[in-house]
PDB file of N, CA and C in Angstrom:
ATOM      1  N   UNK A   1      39.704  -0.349  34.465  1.00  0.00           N
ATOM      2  CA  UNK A   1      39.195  -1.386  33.588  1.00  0.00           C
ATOM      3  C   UNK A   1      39.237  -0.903  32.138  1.00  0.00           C
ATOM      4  N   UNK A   2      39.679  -2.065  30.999  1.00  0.00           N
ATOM      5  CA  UNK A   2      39.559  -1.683  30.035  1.00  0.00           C
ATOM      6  C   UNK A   2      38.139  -1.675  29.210  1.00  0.00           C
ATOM      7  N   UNK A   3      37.322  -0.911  28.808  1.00  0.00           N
ATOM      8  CA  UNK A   3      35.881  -0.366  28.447  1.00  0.00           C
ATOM      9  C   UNK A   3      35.593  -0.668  26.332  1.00  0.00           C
ATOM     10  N   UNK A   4      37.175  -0.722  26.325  1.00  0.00           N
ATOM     11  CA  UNK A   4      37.286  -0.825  24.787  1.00  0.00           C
ATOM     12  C   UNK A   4      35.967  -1.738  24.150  1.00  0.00           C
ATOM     13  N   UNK A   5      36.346  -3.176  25.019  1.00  0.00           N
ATOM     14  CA  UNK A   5      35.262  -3.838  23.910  1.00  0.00           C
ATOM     15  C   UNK A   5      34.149  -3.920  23.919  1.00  0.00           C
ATOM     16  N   UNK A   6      33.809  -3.303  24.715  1.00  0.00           N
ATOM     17  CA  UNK A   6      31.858  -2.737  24.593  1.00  0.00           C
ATOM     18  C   UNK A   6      31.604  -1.891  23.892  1.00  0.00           C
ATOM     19  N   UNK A   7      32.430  -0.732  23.502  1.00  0.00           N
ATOM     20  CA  UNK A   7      32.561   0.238  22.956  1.00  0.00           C
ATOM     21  C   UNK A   7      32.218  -0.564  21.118  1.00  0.00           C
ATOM     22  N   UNK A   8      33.205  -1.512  20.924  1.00  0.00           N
ATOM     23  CA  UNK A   8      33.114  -2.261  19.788  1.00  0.00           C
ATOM     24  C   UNK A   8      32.006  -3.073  19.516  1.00  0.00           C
ATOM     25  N   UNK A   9      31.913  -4.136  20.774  1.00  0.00           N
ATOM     26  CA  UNK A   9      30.398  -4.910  20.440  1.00  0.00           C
ATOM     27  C   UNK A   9      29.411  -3.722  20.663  1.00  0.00           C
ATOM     28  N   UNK A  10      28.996  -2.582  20.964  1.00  0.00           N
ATOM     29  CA  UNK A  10      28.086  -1.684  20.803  1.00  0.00           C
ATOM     30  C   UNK A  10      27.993  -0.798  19.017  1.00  0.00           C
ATOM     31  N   UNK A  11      29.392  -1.135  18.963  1.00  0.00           N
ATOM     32  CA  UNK A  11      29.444  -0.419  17.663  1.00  0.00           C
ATOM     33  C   UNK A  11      28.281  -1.671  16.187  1.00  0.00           C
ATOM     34  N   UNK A  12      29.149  -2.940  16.276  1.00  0.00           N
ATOM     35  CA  UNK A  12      28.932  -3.202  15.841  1.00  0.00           C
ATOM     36  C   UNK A  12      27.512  -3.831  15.958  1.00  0.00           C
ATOM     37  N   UNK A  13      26.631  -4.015  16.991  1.00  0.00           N
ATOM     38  CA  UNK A  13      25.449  -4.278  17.609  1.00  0.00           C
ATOM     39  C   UNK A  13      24.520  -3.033  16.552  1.00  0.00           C
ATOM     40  N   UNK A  14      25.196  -1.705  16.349  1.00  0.00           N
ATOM     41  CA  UNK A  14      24.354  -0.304  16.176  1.00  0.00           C
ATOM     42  C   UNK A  14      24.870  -0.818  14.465  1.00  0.00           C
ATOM     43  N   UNK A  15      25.500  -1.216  14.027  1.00  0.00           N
ATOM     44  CA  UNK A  15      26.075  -1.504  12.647  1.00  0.00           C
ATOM     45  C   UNK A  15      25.129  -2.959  12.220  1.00  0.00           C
ATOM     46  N   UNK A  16      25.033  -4.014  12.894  1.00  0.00           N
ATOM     47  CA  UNK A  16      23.780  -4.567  11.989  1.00  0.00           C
ATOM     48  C   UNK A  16      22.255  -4.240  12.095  1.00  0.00           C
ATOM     49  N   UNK A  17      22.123  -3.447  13.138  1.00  0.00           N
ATOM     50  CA  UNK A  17      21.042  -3.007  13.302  1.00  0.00           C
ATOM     51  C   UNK A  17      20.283  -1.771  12.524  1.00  0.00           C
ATOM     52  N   UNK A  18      21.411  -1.369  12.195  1.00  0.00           N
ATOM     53  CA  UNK A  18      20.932  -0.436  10.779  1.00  0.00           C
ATOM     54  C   UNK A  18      21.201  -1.024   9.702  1.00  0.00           C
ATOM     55  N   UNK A  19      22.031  -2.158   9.576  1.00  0.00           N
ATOM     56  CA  UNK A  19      21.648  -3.054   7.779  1.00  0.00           C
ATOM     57  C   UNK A  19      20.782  -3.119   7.772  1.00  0.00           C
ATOM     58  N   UNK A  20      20.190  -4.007   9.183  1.00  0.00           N
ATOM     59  CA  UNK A  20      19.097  -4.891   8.821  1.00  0.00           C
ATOM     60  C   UNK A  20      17.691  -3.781   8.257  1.00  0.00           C
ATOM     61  N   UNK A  21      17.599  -2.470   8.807  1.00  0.00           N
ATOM     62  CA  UNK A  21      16.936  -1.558   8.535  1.00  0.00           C
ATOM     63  C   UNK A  21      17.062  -1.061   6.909  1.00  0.00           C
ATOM     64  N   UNK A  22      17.870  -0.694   6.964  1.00  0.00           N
ATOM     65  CA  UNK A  22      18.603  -0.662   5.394  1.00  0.00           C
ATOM     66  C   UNK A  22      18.213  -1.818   4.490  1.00  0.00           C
ATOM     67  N   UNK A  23      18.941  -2.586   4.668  1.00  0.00           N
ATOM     68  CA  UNK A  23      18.946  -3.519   3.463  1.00  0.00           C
ATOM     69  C   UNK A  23      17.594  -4.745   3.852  1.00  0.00           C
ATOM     70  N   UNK A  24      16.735  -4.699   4.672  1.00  0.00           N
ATOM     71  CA  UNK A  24      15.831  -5.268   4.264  1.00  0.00           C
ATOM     72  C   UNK A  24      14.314  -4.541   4.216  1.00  0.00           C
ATOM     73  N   UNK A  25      13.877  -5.016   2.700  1.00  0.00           N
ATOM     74  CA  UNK A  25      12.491  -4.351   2.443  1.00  0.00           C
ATOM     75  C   UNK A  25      11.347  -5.169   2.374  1.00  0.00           C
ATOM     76  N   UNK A  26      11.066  -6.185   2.974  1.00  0.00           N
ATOM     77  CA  UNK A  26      10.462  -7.015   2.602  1.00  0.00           C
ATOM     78  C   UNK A  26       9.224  -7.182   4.179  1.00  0.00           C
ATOM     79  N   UNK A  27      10.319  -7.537   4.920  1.00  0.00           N
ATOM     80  CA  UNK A  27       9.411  -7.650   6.164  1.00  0.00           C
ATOM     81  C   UNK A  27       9.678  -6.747   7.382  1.00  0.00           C
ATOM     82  N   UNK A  28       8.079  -6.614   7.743  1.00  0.00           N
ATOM     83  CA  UNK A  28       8.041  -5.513   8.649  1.00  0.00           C
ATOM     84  C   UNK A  28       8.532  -5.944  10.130  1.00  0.00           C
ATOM     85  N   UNK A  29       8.228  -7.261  10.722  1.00  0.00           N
ATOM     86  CA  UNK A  29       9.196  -7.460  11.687  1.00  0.00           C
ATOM     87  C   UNK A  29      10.446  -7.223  11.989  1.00  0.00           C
ATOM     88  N   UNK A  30      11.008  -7.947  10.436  1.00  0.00           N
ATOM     89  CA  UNK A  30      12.562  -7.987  10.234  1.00  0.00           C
ATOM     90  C   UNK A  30      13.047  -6.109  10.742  1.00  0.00           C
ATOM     91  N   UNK A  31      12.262  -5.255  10.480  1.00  0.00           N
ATOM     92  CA  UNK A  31      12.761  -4.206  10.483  1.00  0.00           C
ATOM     93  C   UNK A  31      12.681  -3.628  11.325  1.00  0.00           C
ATOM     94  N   UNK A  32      11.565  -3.984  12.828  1.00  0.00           N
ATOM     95  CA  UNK A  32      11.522  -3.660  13.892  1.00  0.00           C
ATOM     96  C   UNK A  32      12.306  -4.225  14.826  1.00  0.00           C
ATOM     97  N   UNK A  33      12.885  -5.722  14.857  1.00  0.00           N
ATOM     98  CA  UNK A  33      13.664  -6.132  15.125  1.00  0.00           C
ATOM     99  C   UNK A  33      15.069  -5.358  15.288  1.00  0.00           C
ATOM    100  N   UNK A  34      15.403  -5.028  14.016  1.00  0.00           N
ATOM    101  CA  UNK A  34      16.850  -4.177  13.596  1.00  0.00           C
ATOM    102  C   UNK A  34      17.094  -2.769  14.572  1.00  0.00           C
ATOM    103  N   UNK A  35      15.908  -2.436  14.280  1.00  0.00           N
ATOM    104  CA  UNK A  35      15.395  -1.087  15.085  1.00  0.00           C
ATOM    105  C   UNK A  35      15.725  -1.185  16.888  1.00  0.00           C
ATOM    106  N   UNK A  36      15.037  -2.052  17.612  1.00  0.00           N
ATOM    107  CA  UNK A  36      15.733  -2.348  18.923  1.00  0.00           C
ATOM    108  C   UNK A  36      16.789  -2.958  18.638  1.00  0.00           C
ATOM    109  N   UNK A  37      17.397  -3.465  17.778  1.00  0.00           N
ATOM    110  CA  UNK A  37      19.083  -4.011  18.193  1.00  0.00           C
ATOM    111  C   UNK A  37      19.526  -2.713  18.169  1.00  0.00           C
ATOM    112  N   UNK A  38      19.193  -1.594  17.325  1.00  0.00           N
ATOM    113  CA  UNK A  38      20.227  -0.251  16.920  1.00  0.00           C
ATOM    114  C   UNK A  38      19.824   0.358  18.341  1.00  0.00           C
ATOM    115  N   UNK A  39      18.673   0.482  18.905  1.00  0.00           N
ATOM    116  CA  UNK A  39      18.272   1.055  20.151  1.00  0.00           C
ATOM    117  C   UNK A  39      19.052   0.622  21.429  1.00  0.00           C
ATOM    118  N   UNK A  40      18.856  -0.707  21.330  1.00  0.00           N
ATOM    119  CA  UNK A  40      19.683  -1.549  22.810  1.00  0.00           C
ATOM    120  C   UNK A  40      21.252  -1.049  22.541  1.00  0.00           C
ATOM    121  N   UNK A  41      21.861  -1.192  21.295  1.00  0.00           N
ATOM    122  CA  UNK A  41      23.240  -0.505  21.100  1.00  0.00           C
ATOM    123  C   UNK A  41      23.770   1.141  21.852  1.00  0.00           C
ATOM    124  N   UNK A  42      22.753   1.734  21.671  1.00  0.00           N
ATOM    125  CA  UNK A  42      23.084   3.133  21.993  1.00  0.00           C
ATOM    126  C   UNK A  42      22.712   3.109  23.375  1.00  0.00           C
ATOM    127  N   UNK A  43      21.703   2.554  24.279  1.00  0.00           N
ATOM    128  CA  UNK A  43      21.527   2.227  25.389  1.00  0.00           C
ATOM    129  C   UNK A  43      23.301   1.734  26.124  1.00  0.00           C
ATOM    130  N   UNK A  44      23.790   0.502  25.549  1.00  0.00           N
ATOM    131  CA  UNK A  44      24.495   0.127  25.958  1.00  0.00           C
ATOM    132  C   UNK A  44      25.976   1.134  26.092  1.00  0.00           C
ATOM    133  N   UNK A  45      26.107   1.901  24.667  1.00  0.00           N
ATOM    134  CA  UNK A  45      26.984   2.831  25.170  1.00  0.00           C
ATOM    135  C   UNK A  45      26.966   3.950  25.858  1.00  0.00           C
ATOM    136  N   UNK A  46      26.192   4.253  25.961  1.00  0.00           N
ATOM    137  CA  UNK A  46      24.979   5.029  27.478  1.00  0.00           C
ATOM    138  C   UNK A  46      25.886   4.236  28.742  1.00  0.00           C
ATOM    139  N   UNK A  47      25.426   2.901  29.017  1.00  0.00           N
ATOM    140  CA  UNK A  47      25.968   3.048  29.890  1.00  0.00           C
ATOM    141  C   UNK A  47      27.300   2.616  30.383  1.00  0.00           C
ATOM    142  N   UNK A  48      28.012   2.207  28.867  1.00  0.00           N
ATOM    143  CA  UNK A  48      29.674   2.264  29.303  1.00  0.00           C
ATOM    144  C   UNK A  48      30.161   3.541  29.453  1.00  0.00           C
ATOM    145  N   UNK A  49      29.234   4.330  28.840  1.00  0.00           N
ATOM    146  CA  UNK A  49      30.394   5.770  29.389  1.00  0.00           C
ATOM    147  C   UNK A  49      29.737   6.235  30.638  1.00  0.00           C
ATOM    148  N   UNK A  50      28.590   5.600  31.089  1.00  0.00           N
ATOM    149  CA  UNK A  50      28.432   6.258  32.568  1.00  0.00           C
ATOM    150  C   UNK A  50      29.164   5.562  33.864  1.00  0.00           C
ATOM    151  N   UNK A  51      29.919   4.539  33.412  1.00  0.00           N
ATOM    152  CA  UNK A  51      30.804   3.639  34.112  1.00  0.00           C
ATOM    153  C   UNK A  51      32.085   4.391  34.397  1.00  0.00           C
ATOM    154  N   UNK A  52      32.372   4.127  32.892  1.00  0.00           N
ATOM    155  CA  UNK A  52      33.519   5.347  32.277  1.00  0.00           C
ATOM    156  C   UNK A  52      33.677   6.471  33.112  1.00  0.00           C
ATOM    157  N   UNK A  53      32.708   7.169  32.930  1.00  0.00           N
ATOM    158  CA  UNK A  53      32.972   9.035  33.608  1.00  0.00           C
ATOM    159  C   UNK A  53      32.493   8.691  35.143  1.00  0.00           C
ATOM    160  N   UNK A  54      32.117   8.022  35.600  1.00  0.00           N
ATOM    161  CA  UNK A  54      31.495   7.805  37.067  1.00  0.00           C
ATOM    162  C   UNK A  54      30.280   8.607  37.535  1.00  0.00           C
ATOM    163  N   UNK A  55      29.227   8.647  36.589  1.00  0.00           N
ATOM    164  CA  UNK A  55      28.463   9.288  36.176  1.00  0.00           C
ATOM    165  C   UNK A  55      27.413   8.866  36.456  1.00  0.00           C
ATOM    166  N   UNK A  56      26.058   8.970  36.565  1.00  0.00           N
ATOM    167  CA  UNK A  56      24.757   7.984  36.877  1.00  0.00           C
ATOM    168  C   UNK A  56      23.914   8.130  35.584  1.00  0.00           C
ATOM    169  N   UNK A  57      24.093   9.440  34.744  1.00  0.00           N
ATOM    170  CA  UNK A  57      23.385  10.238  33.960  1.00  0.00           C
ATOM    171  C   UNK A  57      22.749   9.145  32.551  1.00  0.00           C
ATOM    172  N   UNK A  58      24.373   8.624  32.159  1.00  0.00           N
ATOM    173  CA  UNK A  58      23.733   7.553  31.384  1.00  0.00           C
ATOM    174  C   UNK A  58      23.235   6.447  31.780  1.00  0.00           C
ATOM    175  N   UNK A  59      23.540   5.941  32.409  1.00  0.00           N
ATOM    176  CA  UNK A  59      22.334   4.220  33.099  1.00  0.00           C
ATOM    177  C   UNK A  59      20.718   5.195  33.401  1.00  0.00           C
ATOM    178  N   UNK A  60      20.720   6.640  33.448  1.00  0.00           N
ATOM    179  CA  UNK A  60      19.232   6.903  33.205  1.00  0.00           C
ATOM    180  C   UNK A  60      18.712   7.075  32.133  1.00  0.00           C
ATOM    181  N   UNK A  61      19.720   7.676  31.242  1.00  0.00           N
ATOM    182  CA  UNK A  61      18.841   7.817  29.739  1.00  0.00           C
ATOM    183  C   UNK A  61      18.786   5.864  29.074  1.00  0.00           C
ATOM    184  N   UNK A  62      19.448   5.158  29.446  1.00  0.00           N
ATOM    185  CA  UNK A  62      19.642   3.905  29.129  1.00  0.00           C
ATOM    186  C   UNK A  62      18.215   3.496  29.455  1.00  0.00           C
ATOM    187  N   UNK A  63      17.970   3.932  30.977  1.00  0.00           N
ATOM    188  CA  UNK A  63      16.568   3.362  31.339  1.00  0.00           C
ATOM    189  C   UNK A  63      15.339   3.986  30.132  1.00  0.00           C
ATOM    190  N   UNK A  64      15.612   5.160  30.134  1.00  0.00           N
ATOM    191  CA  UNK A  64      14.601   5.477  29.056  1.00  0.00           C
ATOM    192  C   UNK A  64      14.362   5.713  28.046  1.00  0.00           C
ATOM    193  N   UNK A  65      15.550   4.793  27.674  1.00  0.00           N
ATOM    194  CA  UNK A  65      15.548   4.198  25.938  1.00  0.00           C
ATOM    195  C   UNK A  65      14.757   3.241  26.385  1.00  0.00           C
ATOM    196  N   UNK A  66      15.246   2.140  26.682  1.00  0.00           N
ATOM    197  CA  UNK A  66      14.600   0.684  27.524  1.00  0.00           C
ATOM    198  C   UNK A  66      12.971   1.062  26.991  1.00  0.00           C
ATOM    199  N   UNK A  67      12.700   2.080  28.523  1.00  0.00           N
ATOM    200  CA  UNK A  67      11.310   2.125  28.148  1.00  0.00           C
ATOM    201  C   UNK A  67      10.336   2.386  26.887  1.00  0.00           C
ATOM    202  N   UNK A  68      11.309   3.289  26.285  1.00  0.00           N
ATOM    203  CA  UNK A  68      10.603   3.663  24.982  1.00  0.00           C
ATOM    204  C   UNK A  68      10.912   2.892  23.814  1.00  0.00           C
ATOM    205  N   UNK A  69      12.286   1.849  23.782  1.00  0.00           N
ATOM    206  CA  UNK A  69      11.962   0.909  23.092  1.00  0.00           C
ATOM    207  C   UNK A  69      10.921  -0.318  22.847  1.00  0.00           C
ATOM    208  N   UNK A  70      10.593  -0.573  23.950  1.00  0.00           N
ATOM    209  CA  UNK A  70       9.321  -1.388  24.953  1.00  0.00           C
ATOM    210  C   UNK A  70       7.719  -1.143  24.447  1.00  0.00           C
ATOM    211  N   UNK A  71       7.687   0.512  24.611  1.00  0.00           N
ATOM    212  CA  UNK A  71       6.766   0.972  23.952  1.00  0.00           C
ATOM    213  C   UNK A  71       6.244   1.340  22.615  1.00  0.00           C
ATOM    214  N   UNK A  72       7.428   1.175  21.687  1.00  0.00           N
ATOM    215  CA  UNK A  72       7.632   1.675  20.600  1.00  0.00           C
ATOM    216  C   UNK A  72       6.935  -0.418  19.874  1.00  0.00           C
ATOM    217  N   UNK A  73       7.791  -1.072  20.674  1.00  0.00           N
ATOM    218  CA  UNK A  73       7.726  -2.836  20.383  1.00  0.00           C
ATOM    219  C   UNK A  73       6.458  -3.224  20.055  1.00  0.00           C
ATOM    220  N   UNK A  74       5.697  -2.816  21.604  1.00  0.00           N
ATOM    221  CA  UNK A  74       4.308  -3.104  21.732  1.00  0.00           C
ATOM    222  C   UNK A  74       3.751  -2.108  20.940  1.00  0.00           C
ATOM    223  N   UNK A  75       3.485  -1.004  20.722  1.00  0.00           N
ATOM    224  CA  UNK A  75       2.673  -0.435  19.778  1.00  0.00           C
ATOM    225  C   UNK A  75       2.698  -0.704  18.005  1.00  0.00           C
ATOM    226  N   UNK A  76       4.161  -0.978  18.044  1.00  0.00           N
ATOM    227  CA  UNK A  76       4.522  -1.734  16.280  1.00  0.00           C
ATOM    228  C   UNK A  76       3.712  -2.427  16.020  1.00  0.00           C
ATOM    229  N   UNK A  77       3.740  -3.912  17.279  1.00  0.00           N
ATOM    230  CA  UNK A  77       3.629  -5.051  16.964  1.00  0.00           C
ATOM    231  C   UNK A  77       1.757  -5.297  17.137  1.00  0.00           C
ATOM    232  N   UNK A  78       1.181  -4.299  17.699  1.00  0.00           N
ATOM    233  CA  UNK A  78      -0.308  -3.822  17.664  1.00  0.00           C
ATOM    234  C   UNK A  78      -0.671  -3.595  16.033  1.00  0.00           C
ATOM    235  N   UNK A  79       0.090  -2.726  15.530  1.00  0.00           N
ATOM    236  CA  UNK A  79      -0.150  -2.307  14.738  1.00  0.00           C
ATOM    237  C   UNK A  79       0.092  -3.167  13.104  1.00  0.00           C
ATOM    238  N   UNK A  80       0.708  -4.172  13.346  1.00  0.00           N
ATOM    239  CA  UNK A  80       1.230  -4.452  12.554  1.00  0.00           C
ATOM    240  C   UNK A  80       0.286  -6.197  12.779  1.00  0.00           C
ATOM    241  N   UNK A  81      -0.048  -6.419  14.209  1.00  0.00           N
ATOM    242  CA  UNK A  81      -1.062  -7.732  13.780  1.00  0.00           C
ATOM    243  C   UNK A  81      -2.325  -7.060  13.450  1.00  0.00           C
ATOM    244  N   UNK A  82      -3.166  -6.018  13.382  1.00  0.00           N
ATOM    245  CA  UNK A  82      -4.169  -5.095  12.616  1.00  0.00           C
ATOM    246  C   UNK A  82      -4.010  -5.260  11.214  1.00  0.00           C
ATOM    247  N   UNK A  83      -2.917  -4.636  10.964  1.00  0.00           N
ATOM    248  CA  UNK A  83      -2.682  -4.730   8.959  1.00  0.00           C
ATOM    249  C   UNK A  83      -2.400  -5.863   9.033  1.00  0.00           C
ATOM    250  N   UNK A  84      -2.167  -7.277   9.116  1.00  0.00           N
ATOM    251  CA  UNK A  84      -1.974  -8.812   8.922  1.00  0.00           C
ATOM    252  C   UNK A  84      -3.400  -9.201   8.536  1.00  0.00           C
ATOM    253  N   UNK A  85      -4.357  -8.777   9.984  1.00  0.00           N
ATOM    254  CA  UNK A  85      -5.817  -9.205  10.495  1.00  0.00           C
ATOM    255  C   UNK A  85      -6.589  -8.835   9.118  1.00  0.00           C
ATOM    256  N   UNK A  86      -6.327  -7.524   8.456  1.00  0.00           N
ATOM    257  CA  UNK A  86      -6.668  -6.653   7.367  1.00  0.00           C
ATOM    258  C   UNK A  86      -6.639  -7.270   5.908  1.00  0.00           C
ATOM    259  N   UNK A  87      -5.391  -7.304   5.739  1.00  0.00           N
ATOM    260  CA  UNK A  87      -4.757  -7.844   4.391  1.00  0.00           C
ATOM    261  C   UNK A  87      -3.930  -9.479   4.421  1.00  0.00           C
ATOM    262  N   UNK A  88      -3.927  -9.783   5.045  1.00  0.00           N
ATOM    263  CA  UNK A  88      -3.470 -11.350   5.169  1.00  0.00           C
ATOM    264  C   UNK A  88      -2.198 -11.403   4.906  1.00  0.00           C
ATOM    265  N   UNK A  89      -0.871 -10.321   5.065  1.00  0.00           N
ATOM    266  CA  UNK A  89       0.357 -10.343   4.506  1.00  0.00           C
ATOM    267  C   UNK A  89       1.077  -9.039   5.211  1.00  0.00           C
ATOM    268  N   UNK A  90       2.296  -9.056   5.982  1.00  0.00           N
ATOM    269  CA  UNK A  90       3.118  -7.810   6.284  1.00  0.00           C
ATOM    270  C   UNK A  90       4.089  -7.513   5.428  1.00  0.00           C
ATOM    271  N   UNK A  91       4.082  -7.754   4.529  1.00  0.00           N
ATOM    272  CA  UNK A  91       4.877  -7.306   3.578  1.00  0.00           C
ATOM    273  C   UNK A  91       5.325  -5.564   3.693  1.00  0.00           C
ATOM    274  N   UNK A  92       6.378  -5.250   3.359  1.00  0.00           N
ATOM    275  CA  UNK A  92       6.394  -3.938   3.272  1.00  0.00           C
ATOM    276  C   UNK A  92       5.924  -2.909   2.281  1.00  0.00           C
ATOM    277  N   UNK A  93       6.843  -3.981   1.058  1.00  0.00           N
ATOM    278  CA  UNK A  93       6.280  -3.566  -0.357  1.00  0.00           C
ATOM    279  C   UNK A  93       4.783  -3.429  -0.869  1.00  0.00           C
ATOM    280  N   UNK A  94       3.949  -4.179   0.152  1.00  0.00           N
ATOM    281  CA  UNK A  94       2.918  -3.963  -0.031  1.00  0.00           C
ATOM    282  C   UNK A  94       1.745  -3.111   0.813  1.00  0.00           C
ATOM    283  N   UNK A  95       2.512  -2.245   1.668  1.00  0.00           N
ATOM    284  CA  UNK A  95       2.222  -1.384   2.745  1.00  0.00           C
ATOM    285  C   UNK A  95       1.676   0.023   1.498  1.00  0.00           C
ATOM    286  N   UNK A  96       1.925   0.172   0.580  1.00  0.00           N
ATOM    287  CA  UNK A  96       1.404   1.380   0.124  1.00  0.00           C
ATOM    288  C   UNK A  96       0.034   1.035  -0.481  1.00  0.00           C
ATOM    289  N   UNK A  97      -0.819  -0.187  -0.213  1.00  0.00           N
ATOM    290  CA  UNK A  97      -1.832   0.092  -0.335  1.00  0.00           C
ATOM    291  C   UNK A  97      -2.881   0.699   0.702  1.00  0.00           C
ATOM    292  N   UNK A  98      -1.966   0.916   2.073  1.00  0.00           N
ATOM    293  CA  UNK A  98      -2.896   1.865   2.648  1.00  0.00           C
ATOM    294  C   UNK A  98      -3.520   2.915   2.349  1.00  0.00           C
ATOM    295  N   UNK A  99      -3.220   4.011   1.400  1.00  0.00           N
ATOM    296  CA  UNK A  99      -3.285   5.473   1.310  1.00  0.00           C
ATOM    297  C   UNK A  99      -4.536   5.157   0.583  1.00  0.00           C
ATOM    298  N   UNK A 100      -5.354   4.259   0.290  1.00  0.00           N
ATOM    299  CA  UNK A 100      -6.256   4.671  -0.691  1.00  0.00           C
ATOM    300  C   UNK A 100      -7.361   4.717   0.613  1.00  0.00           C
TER     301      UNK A 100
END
């Protein structure tokens, strides 16, 4: 089988998923969002090459990206309706008024 174009939609899956990290500063969703697309990307080529090599090794680390993307989701998104509940705004730019 040819494996090429997963290889590509993974590439480019891991390529807006770090713009969106990159180039947006504004909202904190927007950036957790970006964050599991770049995560599910590397998952996914995880497990085209465990297809690839006939391997099991990656469909396990795949699983435990999965999980720790999952966990990483729910603890953000804890954290992030707290500072909303707090300050009435997720702004990013306005995230450095925590330190006081």
């Amino acid at each position: 089988m040819n494996f090429i174009h997963f290889f590509f939609v993974a590439a480019l899956l891991f390529i807006i998923g770090v713009g969106g990290v990159i180039l947006n500063r504004t909202n904190i969703v927007v950036v957790l969002m970006s964050l599991e697309l770049a995560l599910l990307s590397v998952s996914l080529n995880f497990i085209v090459f465990s297809v690839c090599l006939g391997d099991l090794m990656g469909q396990i680390f795949a699983i435990f990206i999965l999980i720790i993307a999952a966990c990483e989701s729910s603890i953000g998104l804890a954290i992030i309706l707290v500072y909303f509940r707090v300050r009435g705004s997720i702004r990013i730019d306005q995230a450095s008024l925590l330190k006081s």
